[in-house]
Protein backbone atom coordinates (compact mmCIF):
# COMPACT_ATOMS: atom_id res chain seq x y z
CA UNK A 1 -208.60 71.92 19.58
CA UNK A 2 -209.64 73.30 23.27
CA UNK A 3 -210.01 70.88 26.05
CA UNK A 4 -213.29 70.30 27.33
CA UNK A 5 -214.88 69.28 30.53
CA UNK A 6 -215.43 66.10 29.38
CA UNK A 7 -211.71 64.98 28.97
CA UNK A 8 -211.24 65.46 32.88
CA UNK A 9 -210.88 61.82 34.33
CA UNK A 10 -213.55 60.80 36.47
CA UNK A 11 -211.82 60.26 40.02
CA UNK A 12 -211.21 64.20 39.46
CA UNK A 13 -214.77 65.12 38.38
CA UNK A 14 -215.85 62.90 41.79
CA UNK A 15 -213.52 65.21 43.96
CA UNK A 16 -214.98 68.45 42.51
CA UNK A 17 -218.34 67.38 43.58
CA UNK A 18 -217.35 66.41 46.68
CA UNK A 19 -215.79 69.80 47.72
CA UNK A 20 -218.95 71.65 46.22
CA UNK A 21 -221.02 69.47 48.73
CA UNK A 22 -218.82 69.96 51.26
CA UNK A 23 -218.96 73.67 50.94
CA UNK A 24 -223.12 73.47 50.36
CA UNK A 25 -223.25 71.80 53.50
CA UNK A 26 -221.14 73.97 55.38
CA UNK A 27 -223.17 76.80 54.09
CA UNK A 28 -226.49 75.69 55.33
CA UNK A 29 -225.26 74.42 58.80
CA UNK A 30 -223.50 77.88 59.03
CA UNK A 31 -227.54 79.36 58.16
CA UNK A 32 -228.95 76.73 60.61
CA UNK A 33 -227.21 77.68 63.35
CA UNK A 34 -227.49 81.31 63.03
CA UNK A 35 -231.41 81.00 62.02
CA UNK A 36 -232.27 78.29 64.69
CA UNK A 37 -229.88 77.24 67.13
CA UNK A 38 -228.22 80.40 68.35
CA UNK A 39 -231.78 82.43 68.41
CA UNK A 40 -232.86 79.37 70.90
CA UNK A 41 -229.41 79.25 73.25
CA UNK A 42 -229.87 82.90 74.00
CA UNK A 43 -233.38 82.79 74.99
CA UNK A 44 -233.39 79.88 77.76
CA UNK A 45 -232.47 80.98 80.93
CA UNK A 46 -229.42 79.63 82.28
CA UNK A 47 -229.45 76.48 85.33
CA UNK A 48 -230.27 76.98 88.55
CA UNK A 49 -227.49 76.88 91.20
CA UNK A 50 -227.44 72.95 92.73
CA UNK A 51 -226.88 74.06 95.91
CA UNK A 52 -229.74 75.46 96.93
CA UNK A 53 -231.27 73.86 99.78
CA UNK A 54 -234.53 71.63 99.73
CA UNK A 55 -238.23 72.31 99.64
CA UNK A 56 -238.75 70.29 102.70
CA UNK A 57 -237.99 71.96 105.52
CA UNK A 58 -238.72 69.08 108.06
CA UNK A 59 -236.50 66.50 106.14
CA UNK A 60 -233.79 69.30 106.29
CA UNK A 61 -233.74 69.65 110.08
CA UNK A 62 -234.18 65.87 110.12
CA UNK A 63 -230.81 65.73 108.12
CA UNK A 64 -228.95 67.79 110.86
CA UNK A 65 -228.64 64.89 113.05
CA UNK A 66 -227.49 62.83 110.30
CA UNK A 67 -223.47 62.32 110.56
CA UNK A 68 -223.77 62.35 106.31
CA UNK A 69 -225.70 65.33 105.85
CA UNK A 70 -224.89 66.01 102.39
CA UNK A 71 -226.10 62.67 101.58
CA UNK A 72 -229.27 63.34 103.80
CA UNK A 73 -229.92 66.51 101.76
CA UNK A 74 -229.56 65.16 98.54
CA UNK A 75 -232.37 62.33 99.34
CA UNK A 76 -234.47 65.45 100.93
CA UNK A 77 -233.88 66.70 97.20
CA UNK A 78 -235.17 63.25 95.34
CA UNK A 79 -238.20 63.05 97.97
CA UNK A 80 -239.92 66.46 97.87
């Protein structure tokens, strides 16, 4: 007689489905990311530079008189 399916133990059987999830899983991220997340990362700009100086141009001149100016600049920044 053959051997069947049905004489593999069932720790073995558990295993095999695990690795078929596994690999479903990894296929459908894989179609995710290409479908979803990748169309979306190339079609937002990237970040503006930080450094660009603030809005305000009184609270800047204000801030040149200030021994901290960096500090003076960023609060320019949170204000306007």
């Amino acid at each position: 007689m053959s051997e069947s399916n049905t004489s593999r133990s069932p720790l073995a059987r558990l295993v095999l489905f695990i690795i078929c999830l596994a690999i479903l899983g990894s296929a459908l991220a894989t179609l995710h990311y290409a479908a979803v997340d990748l169309p979306q990362q190339k079609a937002s700009p990237p970040p503006d530079n930080s450094n660009k100086l603030s809005k305000c141009p009184i609270c800047v001149s204000n801030c040149l008189f200030v021994p901290d100016q960096f500090k003076c600049l960023e609060e320019c920044d949170l204000i306007c």
